[in-house]
Protein backbone atom coordinates (compact mmCIF):
# COMPACT_ATOMS: atom_id res chain seq x y z
CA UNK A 1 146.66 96.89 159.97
CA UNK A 2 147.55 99.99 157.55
CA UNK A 3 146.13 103.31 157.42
CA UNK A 4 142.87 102.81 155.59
CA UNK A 5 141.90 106.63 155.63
CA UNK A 6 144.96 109.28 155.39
CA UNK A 7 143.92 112.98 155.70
CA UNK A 8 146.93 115.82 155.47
CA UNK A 9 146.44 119.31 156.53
CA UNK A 10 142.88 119.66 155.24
CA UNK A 11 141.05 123.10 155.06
CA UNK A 12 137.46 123.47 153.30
CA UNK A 13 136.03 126.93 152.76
CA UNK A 14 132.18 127.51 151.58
CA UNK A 15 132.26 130.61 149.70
CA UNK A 16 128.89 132.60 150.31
CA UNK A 17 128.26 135.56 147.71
CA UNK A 18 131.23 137.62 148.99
CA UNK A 19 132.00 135.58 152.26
CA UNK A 20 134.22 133.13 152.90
CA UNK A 21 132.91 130.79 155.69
CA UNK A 22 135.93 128.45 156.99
CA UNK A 23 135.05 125.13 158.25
CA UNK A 24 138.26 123.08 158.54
CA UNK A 25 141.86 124.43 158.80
CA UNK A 26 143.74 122.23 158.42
CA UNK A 27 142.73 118.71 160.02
CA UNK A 28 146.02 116.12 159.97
CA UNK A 29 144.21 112.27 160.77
CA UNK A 30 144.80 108.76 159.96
CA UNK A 31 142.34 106.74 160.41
CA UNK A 32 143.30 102.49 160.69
CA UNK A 33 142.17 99.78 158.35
CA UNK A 34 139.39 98.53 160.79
CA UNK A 35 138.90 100.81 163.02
CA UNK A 36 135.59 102.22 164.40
CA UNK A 37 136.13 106.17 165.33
CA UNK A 38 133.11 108.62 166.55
CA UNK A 39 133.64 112.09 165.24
CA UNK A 40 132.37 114.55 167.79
CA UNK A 41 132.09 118.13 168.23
CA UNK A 42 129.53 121.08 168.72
CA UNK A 43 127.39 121.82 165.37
CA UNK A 44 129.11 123.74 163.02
CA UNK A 45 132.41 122.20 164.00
CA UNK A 46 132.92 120.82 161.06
CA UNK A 47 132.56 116.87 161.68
CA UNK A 48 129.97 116.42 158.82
CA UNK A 49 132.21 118.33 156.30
CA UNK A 50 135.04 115.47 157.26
CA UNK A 51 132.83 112.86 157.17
CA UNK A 52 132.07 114.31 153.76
CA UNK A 53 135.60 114.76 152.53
CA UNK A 54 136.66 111.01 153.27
CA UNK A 55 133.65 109.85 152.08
CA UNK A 56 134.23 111.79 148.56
CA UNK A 57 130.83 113.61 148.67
CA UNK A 58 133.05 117.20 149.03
CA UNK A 59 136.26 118.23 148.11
CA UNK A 60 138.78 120.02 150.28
CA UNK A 61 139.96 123.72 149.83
CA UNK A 62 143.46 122.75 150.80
CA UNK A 63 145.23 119.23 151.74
CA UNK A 64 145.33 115.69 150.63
CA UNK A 65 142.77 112.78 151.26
CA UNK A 66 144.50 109.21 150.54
CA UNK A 67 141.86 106.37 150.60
CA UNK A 68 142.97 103.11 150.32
CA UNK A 69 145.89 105.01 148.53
CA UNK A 70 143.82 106.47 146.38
CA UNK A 71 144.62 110.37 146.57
CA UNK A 72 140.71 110.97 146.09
CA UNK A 73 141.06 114.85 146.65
CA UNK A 74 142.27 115.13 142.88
CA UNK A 75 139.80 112.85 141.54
CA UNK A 76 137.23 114.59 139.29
CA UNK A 77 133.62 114.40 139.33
CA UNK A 78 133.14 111.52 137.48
CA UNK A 79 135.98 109.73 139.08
CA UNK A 80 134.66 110.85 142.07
CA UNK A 81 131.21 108.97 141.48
CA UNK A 82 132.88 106.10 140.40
CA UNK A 83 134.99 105.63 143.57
CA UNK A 84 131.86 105.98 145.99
CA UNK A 85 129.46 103.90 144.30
CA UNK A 86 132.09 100.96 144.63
CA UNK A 87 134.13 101.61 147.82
CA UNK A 88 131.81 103.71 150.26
CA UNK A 89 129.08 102.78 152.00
CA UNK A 90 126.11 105.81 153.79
CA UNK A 91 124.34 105.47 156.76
CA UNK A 92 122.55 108.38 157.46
CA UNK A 93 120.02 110.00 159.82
CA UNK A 94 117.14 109.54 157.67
CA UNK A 95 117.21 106.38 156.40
CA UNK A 96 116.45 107.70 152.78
CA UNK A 97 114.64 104.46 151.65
CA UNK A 98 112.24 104.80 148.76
CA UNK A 99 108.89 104.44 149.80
CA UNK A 100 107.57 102.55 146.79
CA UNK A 101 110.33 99.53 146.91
CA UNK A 102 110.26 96.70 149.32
CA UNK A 103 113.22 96.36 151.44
CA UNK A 104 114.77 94.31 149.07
CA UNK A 105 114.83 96.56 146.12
CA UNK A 106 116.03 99.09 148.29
CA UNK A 107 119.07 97.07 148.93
CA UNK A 108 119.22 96.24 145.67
CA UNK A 109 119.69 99.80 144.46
CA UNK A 110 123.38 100.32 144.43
CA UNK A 111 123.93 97.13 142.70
CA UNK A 112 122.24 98.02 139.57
CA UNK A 113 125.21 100.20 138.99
CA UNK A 114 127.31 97.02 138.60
CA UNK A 115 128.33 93.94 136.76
CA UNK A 116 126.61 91.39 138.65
CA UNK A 117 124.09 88.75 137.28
CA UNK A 118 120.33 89.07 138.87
CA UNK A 119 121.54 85.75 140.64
CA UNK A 120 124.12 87.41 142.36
CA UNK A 121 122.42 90.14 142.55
CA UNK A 122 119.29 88.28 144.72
CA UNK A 123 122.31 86.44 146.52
CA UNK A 124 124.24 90.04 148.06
CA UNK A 125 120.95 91.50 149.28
CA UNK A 126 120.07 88.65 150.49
CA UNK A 127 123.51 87.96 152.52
CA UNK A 128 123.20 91.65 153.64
CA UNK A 129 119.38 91.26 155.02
CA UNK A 130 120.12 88.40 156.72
CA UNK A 131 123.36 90.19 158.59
CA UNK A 132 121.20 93.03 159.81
CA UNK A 133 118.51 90.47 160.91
CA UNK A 134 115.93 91.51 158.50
CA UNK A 135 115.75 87.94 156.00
CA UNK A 136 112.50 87.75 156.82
CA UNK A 137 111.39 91.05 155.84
CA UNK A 138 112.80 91.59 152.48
CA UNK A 139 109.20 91.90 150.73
CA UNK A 140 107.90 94.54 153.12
CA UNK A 141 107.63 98.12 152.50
CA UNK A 142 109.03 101.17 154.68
CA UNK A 143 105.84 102.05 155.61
CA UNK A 144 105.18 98.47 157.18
CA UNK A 145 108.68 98.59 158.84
CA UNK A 146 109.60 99.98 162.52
CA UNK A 147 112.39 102.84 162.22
CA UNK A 148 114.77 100.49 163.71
CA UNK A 149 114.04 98.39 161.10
CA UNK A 150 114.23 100.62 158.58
CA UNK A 151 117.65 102.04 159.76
CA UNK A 152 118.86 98.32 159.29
CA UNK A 153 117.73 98.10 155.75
CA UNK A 154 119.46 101.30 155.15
CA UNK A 155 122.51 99.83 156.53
CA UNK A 156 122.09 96.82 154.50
CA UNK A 157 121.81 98.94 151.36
CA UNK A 158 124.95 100.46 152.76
CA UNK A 159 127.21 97.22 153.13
CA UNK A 160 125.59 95.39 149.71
CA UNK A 161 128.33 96.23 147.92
CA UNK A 162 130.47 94.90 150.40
CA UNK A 163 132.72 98.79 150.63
CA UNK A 164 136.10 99.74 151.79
CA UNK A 165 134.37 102.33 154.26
CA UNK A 166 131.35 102.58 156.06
CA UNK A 167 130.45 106.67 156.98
CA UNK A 168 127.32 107.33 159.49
CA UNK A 169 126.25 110.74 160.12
CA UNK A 170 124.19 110.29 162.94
CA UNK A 171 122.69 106.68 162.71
CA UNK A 172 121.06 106.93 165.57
CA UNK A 173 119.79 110.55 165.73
CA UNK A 174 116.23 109.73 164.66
CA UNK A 175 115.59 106.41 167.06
CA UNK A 176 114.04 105.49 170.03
CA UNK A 177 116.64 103.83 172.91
CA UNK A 178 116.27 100.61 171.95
CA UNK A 179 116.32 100.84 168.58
CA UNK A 180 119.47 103.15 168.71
CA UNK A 181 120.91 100.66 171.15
CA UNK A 182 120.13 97.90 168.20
CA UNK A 183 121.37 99.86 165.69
CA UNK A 184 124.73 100.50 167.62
CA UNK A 185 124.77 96.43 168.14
CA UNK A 186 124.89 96.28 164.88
CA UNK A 187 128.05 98.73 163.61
CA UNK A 188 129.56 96.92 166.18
CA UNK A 189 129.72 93.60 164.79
CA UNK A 190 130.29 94.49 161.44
CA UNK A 191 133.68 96.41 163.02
CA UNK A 192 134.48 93.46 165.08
CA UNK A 193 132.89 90.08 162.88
CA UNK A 194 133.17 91.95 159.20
CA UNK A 195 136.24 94.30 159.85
CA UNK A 196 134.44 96.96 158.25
CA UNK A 197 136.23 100.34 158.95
CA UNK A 198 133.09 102.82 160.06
CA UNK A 199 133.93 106.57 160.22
CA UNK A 200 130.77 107.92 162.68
CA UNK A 201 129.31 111.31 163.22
CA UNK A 202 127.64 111.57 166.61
CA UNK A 203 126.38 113.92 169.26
CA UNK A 204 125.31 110.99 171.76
CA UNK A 205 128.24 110.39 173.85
CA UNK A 206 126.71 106.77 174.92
CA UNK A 207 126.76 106.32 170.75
CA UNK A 208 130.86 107.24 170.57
CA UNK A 209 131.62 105.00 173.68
CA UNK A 210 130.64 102.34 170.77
CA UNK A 211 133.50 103.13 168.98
CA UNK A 212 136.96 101.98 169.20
CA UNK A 213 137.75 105.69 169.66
CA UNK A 214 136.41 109.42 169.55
CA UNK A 215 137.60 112.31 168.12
CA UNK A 216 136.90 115.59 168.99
CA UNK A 217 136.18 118.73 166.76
CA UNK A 218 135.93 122.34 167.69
CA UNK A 219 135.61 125.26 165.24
CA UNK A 220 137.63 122.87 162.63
CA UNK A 221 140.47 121.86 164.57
CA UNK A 222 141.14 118.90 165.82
CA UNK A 223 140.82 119.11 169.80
CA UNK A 224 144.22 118.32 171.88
CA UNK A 225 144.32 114.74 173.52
CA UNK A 226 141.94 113.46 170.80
CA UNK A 227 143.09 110.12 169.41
CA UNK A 228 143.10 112.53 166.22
CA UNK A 229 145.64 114.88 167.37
CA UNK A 230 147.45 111.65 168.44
CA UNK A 231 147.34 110.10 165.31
CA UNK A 232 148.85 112.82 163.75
CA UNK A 233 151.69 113.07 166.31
CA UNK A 234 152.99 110.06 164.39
CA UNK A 235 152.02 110.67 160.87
């Protein structure tokens, strides 16, 4: 398997009024085609701004981001928008459903933005309902749906258009144990049966022993013996 995700000496810098607040300097990663990796770190050490970066939400101060080969750090906005509506799926904390569409129009939502035929269409979410276990509740509402439930509905909506990347800022941080525990379940077969790459932001520890590996941030530097700083050993 390639390198799916290639990041080179990345920096980011939020500018506020006359400050200059430094989040990453200068992050060096590769991240496999397939892989599963837990990004990890104390808050504010910058693991959602690289979540963000690879996932094209942000852009970096300094550095390169290759996706797919894609060097998405000089795409502009529109590009930008393009790119993620087609090759990145989001999984966050909240599961961000809209309250007044069933779970099936909610998994429905990022395909309006394409091509496809209403046939096709009904055919994706329904493909992606049934892989999260939810078939059966495609007509039901978020209010008439468990969180659990609702986080797998989210991460239907998230794999509908069947993306290059899957990013999770903290899937589970808003879930019971068993539902987190189900959720988990669930990222892990569509790493292992789907080959979906996932890129996940955690604080659990029992959430990153999920993943294929962890990496470790601290005040935006990759920590040593990560499989990051390994990774970059041999970029």
């Amino acid at each position: 398997m390639g390198t799916l995700v290639d990041i080179n000496n990345v920096r980011k810098v939020y500018k506020r009024d006359a400050f200059e607040v430094p989040v990453l300097n200068g992050v060096t990663l590769a991240v496999p085609q397939g892989d599963f990796l837990a990004l990890m770190g104390p808050s504010g050490s910058g693991k959602t701004t690289l979540l963000n970066l690879m996932a094209g939400i942000d852009r970096p101060t300094g550095g390169s981001i290759f996706v797919d080969g894609k060097e998405i750090s000089r795409f502009s906005e529109t590009q930008l928008a393009s790119w993620r509506s087609r090759h990145v799926g989001f999984i966050f904390q909240m599961y961000n459903l809209i309250p007044v569409l069933n779970a099936f129009e909610n998994v429905e939502l990022p395909l309006l933005l394409t091509k496809l035929s209403k046939k096709e269409r009904r055919e994706h979410v329904q493909a992606a309902l049934d892989i999260v276990g939810l078939g059966d509740r495609a007509f039901h509402y978020p209010r008439q749906l468990s969180g659990g439930q609702e986080q797998r509905v989210a991460i239907a909506r998230a794999i509908v258009t069947d993306p290059t990347l899957l990013v999770a800022d903290e899937p589970t941080g808003d879930l019971d144990a068993k539902n987190a525990e189900e959720t988990l379940d669930l990222l892990q077969k569509l790493n292992a049966d789907f080959a979906k790459t996932i890129v996940m932001v955690t604080h659990d520890p029992k959430a990153a022993q999920r993943a294929k590996h962890t990496l470790h941030l601290e005040k935006g530097l990759l920590v040593e013996g990560a499989y990051g700083m390994e990774t970059a050993a041999h970029a």
